[in-house]
C-alpha atoms as a PDB file:
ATOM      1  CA  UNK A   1       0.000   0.000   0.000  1.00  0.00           C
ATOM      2  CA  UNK A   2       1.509   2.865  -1.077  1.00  0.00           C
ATOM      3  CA  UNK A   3       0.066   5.576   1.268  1.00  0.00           C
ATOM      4  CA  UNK A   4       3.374   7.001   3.232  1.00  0.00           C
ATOM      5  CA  UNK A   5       4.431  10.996   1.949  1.00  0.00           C
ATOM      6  CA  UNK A   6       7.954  12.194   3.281  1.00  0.00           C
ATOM      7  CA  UNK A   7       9.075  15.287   4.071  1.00  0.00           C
ATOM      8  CA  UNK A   8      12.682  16.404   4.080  1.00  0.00           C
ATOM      9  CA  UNK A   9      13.662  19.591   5.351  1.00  0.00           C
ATOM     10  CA  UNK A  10      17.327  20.515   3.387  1.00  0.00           C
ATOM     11  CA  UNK A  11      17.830  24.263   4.218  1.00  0.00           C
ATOM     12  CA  UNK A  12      20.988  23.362   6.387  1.00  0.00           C
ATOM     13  CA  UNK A  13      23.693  26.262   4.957  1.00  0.00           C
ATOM     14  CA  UNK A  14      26.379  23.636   6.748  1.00  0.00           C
ATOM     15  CA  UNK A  15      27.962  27.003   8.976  1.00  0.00           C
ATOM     16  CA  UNK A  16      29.334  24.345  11.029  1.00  0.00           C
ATOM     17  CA  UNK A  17      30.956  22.214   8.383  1.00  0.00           C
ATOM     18  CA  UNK A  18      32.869  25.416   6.850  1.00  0.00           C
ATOM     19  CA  UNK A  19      32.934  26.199   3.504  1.00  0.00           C
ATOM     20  CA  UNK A  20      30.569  27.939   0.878  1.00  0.00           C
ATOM     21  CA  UNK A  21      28.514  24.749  -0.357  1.00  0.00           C
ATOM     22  CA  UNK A  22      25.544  23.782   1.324  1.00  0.00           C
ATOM     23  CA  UNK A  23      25.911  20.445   3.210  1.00  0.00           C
ATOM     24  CA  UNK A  24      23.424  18.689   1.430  1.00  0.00           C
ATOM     25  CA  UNK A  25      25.069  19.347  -2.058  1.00  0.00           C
ATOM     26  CA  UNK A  26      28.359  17.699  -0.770  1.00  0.00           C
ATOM     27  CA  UNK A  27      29.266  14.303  -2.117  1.00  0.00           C
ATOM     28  CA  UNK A  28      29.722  11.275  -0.674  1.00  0.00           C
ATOM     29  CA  UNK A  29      31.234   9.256  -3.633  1.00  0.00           C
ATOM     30  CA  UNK A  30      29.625   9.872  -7.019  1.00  0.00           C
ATOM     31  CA  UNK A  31      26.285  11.540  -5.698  1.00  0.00           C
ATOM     32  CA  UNK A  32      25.585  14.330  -3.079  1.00  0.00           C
ATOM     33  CA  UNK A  33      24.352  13.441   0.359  1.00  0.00           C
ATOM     34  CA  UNK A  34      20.661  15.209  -0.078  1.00  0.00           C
ATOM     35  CA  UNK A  35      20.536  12.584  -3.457  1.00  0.00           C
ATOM     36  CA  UNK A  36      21.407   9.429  -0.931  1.00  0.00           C
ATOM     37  CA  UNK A  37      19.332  10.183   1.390  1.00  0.00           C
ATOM     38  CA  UNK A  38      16.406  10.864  -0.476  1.00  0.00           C
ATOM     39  CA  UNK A  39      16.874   8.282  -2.633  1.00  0.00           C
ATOM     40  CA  UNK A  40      16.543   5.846   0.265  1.00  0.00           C
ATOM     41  CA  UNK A  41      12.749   6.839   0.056  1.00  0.00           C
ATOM     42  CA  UNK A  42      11.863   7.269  -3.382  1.00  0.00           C
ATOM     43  CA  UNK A  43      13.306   3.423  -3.143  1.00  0.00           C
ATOM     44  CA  UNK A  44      10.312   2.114  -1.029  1.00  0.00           C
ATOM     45  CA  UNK A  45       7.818   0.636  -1.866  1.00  0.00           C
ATOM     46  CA  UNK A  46       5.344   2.561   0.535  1.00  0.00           C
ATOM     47  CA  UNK A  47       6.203   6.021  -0.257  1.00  0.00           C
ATOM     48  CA  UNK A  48       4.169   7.919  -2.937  1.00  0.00           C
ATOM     49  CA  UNK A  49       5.921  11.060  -2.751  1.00  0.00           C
ATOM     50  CA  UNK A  50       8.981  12.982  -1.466  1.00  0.00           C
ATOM     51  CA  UNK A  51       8.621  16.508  -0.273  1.00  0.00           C
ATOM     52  CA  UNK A  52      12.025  18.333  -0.066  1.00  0.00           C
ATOM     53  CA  UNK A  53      11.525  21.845   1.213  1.00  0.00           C
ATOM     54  CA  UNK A  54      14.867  23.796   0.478  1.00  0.00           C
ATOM     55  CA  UNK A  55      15.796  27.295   0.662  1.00  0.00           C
ATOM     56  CA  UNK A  56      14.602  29.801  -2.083  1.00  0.00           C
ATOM     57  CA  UNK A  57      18.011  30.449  -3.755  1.00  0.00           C
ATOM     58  CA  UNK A  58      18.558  26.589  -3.909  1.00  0.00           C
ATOM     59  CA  UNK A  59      15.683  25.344  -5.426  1.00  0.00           C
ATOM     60  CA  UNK A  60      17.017  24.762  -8.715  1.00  0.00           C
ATOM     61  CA  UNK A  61      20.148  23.416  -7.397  1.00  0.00           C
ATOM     62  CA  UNK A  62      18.311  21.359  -5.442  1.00  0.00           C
ATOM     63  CA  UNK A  63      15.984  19.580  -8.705  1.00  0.00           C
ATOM     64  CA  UNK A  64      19.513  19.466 -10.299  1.00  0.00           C
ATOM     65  CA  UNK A  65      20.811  17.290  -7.422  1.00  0.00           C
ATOM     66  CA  UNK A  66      17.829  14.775  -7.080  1.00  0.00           C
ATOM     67  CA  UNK A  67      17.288  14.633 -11.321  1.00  0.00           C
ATOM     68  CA  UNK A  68      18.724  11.521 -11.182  1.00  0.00           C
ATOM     69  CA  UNK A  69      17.384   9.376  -8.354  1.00  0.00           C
ATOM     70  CA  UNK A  70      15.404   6.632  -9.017  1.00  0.00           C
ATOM     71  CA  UNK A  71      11.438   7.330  -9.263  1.00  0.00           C
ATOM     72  CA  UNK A  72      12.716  11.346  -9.654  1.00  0.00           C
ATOM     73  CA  UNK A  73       8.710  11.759 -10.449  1.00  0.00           C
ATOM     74  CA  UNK A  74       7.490  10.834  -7.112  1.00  0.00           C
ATOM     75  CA  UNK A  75      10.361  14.477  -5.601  1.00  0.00           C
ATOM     76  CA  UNK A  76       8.722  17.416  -5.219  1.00  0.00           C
ATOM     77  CA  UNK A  77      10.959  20.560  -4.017  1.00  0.00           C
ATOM     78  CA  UNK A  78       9.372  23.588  -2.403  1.00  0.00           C
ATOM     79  CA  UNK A  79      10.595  26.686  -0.905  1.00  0.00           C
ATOM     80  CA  UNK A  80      11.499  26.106   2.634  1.00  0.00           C
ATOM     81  CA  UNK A  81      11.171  28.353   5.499  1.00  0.00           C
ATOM     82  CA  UNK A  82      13.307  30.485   7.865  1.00  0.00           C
ATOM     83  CA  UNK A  83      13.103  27.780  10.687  1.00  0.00           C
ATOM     84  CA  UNK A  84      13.450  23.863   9.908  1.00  0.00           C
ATOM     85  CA  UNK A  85       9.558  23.552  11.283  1.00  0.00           C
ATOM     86  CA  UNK A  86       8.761  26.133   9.014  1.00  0.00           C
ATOM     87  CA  UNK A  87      10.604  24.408   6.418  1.00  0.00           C
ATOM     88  CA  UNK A  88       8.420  20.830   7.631  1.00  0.00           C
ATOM     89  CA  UNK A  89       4.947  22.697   7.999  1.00  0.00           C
ATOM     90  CA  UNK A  90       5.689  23.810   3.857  1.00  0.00           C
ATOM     91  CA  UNK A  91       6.414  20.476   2.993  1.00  0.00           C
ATOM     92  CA  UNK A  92       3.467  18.769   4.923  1.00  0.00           C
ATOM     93  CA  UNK A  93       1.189  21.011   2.722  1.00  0.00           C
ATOM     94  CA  UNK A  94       2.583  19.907  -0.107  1.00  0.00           C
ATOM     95  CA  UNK A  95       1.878  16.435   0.780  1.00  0.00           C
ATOM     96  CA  UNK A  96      -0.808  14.583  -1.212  1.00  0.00           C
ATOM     97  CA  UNK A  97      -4.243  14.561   0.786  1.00  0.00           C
ATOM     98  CA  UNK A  98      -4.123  10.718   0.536  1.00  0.00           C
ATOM     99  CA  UNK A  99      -1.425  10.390   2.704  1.00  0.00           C
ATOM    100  CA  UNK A 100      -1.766   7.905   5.673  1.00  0.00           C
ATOM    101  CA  UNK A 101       1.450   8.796   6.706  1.00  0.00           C
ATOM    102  CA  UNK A 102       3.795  11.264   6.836  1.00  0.00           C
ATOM    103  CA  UNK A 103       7.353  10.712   7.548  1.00  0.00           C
ATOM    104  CA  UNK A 104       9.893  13.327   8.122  1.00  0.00           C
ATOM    105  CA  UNK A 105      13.816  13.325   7.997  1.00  0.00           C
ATOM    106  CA  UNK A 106      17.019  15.081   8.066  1.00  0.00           C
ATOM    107  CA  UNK A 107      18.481  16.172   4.686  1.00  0.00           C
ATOM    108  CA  UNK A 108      21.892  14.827   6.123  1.00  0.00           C
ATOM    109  CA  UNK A 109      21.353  11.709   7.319  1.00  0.00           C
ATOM    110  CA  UNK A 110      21.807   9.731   3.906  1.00  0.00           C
ATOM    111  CA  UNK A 111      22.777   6.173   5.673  1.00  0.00           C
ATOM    112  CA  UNK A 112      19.313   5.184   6.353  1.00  0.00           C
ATOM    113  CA  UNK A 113      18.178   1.814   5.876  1.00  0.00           C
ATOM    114  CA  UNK A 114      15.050   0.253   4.542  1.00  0.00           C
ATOM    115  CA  UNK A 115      14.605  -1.649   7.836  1.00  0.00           C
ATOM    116  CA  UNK A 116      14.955   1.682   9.659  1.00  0.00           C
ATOM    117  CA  UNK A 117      12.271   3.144   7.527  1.00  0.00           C
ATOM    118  CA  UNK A 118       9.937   0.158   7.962  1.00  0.00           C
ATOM    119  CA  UNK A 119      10.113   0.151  12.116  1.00  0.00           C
ATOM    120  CA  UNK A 120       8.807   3.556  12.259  1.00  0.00           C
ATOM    121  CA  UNK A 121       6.232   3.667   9.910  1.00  0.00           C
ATOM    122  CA  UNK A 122       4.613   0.364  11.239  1.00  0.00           C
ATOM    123  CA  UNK A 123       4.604   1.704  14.950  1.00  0.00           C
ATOM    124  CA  UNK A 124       3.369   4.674  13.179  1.00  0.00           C
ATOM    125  CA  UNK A 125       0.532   2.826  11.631  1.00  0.00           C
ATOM    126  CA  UNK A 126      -0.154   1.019  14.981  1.00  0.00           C
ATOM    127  CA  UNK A 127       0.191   3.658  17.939  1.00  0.00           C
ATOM    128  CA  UNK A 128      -0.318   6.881  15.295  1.00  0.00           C
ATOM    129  CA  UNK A 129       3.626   8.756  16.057  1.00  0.00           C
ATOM    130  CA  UNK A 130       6.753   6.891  16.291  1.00  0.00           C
ATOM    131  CA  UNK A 131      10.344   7.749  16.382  1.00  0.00           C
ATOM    132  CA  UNK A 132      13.822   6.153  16.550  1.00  0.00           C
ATOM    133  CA  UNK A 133      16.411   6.706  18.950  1.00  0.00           C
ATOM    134  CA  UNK A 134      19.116   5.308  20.752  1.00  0.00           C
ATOM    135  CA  UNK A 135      20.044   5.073  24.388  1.00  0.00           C
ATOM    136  CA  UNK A 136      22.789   7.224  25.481  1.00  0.00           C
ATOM    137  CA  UNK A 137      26.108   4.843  26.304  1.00  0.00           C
ATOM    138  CA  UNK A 138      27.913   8.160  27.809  1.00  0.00           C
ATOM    139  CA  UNK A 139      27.905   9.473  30.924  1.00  0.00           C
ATOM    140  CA  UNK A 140      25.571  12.745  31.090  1.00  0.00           C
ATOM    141  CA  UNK A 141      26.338  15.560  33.307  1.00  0.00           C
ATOM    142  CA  UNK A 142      24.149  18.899  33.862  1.00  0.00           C
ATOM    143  CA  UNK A 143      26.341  21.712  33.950  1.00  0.00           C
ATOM    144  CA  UNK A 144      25.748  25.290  34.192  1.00  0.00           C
ATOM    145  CA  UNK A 145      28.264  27.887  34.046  1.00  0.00           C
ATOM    146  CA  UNK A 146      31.254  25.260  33.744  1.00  0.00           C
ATOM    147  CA  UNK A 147      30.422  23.645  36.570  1.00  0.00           C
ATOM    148  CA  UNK A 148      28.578  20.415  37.194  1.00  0.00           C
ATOM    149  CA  UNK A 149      25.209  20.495  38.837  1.00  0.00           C
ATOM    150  CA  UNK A 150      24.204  16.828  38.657  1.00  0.00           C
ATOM    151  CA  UNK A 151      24.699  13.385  37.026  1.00  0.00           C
ATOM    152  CA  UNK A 152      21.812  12.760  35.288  1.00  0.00           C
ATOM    153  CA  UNK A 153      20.852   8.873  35.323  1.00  0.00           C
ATOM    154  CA  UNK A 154      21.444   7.655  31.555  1.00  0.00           C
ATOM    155  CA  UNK A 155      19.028   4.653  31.755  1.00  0.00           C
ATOM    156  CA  UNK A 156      16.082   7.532  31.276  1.00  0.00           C
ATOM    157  CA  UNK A 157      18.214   8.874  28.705  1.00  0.00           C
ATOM    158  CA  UNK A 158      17.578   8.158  24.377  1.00  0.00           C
ATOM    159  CA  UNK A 159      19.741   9.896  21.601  1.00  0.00           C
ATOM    160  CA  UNK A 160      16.730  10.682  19.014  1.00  0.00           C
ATOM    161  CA  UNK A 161      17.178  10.732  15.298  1.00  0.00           C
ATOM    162  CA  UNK A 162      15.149  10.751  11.930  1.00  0.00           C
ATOM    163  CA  UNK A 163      13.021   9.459  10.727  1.00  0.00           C
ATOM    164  CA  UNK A 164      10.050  10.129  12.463  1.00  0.00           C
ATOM    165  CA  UNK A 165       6.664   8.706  11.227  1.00  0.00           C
ATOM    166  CA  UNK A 166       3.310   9.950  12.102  1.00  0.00           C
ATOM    167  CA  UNK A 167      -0.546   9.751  11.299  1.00  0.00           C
ATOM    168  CA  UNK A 168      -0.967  12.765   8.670  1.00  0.00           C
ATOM    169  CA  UNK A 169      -4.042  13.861  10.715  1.00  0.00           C
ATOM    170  CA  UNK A 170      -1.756  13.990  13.820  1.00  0.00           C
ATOM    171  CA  UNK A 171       1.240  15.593  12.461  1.00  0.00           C
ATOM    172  CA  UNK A 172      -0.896  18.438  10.998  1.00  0.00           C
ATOM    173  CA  UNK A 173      -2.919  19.298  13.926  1.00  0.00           C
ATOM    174  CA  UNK A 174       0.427  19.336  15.922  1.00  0.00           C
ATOM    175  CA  UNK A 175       2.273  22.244  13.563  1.00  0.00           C
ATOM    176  CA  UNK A 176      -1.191  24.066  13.260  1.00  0.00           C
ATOM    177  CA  UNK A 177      -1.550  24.107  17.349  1.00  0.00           C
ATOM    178  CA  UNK A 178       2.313  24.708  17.227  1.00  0.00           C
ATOM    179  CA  UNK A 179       1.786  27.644  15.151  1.00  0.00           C
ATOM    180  CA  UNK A 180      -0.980  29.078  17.010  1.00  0.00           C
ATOM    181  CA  UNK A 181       0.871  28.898  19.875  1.00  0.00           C
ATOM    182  CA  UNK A 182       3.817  30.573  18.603  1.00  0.00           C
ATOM    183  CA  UNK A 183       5.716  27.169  19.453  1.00  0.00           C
ATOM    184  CA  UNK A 184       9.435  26.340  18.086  1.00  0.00           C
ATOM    185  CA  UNK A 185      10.204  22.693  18.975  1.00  0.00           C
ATOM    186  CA  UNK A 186      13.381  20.929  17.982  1.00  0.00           C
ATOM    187  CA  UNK A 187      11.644  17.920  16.239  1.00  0.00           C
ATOM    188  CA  UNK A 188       8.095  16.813  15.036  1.00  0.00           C
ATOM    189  CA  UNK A 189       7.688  14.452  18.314  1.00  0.00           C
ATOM    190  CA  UNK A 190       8.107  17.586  20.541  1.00  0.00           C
ATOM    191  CA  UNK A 191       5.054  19.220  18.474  1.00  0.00           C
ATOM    192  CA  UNK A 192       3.212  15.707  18.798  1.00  0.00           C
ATOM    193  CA  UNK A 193       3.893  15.649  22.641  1.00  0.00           C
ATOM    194  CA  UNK A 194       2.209  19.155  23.105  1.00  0.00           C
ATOM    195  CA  UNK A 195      -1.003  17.475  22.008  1.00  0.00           C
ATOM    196  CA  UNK A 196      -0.809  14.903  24.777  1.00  0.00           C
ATOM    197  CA  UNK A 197      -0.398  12.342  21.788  1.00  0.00           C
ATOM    198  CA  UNK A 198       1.914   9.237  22.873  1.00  0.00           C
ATOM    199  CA  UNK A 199       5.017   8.879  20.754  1.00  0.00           C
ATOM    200  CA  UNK A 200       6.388   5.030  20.304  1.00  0.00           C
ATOM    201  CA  UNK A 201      10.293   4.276  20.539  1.00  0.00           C
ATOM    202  CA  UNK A 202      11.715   2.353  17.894  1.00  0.00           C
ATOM    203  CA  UNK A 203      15.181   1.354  18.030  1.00  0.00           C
ATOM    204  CA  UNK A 204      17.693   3.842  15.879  1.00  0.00           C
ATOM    205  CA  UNK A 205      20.809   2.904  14.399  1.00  0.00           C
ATOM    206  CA  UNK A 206      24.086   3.673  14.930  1.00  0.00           C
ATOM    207  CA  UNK A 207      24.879   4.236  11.702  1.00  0.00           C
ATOM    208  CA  UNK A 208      22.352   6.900  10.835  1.00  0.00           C
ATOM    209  CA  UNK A 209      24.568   9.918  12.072  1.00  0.00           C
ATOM    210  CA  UNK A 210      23.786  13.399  11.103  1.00  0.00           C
ATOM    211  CA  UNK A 211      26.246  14.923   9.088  1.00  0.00           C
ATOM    212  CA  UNK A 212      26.984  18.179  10.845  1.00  0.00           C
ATOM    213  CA  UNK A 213      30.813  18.984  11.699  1.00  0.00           C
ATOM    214  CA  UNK A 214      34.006  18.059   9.431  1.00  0.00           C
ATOM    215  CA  UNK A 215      34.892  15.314  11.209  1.00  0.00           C
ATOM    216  CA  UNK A 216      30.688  13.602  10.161  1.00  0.00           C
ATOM    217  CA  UNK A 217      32.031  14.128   6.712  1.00  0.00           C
ATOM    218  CA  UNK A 218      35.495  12.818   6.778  1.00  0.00           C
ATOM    219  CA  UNK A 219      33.979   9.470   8.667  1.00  0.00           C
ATOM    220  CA  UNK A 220      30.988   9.079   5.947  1.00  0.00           C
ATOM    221  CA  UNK A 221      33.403   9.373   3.296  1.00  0.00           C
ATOM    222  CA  UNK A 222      35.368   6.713   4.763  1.00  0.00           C
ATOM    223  CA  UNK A 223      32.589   4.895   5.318  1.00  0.00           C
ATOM    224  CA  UNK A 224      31.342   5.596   1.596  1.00  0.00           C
ATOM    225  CA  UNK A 225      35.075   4.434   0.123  1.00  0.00           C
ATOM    226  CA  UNK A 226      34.592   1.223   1.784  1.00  0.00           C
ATOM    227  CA  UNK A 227      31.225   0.571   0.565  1.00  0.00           C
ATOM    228  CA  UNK A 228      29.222   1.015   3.257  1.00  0.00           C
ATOM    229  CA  UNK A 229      28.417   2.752   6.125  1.00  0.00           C
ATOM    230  CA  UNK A 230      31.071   3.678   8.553  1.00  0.00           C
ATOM    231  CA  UNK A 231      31.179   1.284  11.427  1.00  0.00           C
ATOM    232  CA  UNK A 232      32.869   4.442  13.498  1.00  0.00           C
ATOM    233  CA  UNK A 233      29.473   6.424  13.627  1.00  0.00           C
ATOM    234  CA  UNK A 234      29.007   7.877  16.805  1.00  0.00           C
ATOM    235  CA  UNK A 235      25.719   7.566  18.972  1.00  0.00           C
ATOM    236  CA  UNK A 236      25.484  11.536  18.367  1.00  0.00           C
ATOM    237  CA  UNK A 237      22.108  11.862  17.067  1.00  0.00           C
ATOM    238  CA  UNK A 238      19.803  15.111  18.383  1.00  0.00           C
ATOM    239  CA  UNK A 239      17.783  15.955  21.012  1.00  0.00           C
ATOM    240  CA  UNK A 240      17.398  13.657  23.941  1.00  0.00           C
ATOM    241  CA  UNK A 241      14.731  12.208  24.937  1.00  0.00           C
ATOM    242  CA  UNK A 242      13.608  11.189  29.065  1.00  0.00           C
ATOM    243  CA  UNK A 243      11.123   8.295  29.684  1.00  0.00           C
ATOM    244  CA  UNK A 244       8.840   8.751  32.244  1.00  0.00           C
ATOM    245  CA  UNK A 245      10.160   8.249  35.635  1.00  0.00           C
ATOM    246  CA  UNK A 246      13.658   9.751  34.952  1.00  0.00           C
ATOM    247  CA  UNK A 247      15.363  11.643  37.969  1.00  0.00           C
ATOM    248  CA  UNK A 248      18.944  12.784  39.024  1.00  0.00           C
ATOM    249  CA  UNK A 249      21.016  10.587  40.490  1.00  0.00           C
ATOM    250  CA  UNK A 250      22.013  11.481  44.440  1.00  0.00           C
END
């Protein structure tokens, strides 16, 4: 059944990566990273379309860059916003309306795997939001003005990445109450939370880092020259995520 739409924010200017190229227009072997990683959608057989919502003076670079991916007719690119929610809330409208679910997911994570993709959309489909994430190996320490305050208890602790699948009815009423609200959240599951809405835990990968500094890049193209993906990729992932019950340890 081909009834899942994803959305891919890619108005990342890379500030933290250096240079004057966008990181999702760098390559990782013979074809950018925004052309892998969408790719790895237009690939399944459950998606119907591709959103990619980039910024205005990109657009055409950005068609140029996906031209060649398989099932190029299921990509749409629209202009993105000044925030990456903004960028997500102009993709989900350009979703089609017979969309069961939407998934969305960073421009710069282009080692995603079909497996990956599958766990969240079926706990998606069965508890109506659904994200991946990994739990955090490292000790965590607050800190607040260079000094610790508290170690935090890691067991409540999960490194969350994309994708993130959700019921298109659920995902929409979360940005439009979001934007009502005046509300900037770091991820869709944030904006799913404020409704009260559970979100399921699938586990993440890994593998499916986020290229953000120089080092990300040097490591993926490692990874890339070997033919696969790079068994060094750090547990670095996003925002973290507490599970009920979490507290500071004494």
């Amino acid at each position: 059944m081909r009834d899942v739409a994803v959305v891919i924010p890619a108005g990342g200017v890379g500030r933290r990566l250096g240079g004057r190229t966008p990181k999702q227009f760098l390559r990782l072997g013979s074809r950018t990273i925004l052309a892998r990683t969408v790719e790895a959608f237009t690939r399944h057989p459950a998606v119907s379309a591709v959103v990619v919502a980039a910024p205005a003076a990109y657009l055409a670079p950005t068609r140029r860059a996906l031209a060649g991916v398989p099932n190029a007719a299921r990509v749409r690119v629209v202009t993105g916003g000044a925030e990456r929610q903004d960028s997500v809330w102009l993709g989900i409208r350009a979703v089609p309306d017979d969309a069961a679910v939407i998934v969305v997911h960073d421009a710069v994570r282009p080692f995603i795997t079909r497996a990956l993709v599958d766990r969240v959309i079926t706990a998606a489909r069965a508890g109506g939001a659904a994200i991946c994430a990994l739990p955090i190996a490292e000790t965590v320490k607050r800190v607040r003005d260079a000094v610790v305050e508290a170690t935090v208890d890691r067991s409540a602790l999960w490194a969350v990445q994309t994708p993130q699948a959700f019921r298109a009815d659920i995902l929409r009423e979360a940005h439009e109450k979001a934007r009502r609200d005046g509300f900037l959240g770091t991820d869709e599951s944030m904006l799913v939370e404020r409704l009260g809405h559970p979100v399921a835990v699938v586990p993440g990968s890994p593998d499916n880092v986020k290229i953000t500094t120089p080092e990300d890049l040097r490591r993926a193209k490692r990874g890339t020259r070997a033919g696969g993906r790079s068994s060094e990729a750090r547990r670095r992932s996003g925002p973290a995520l507490e599970r009920p019950g979490a507290r500071d340890s004494k």
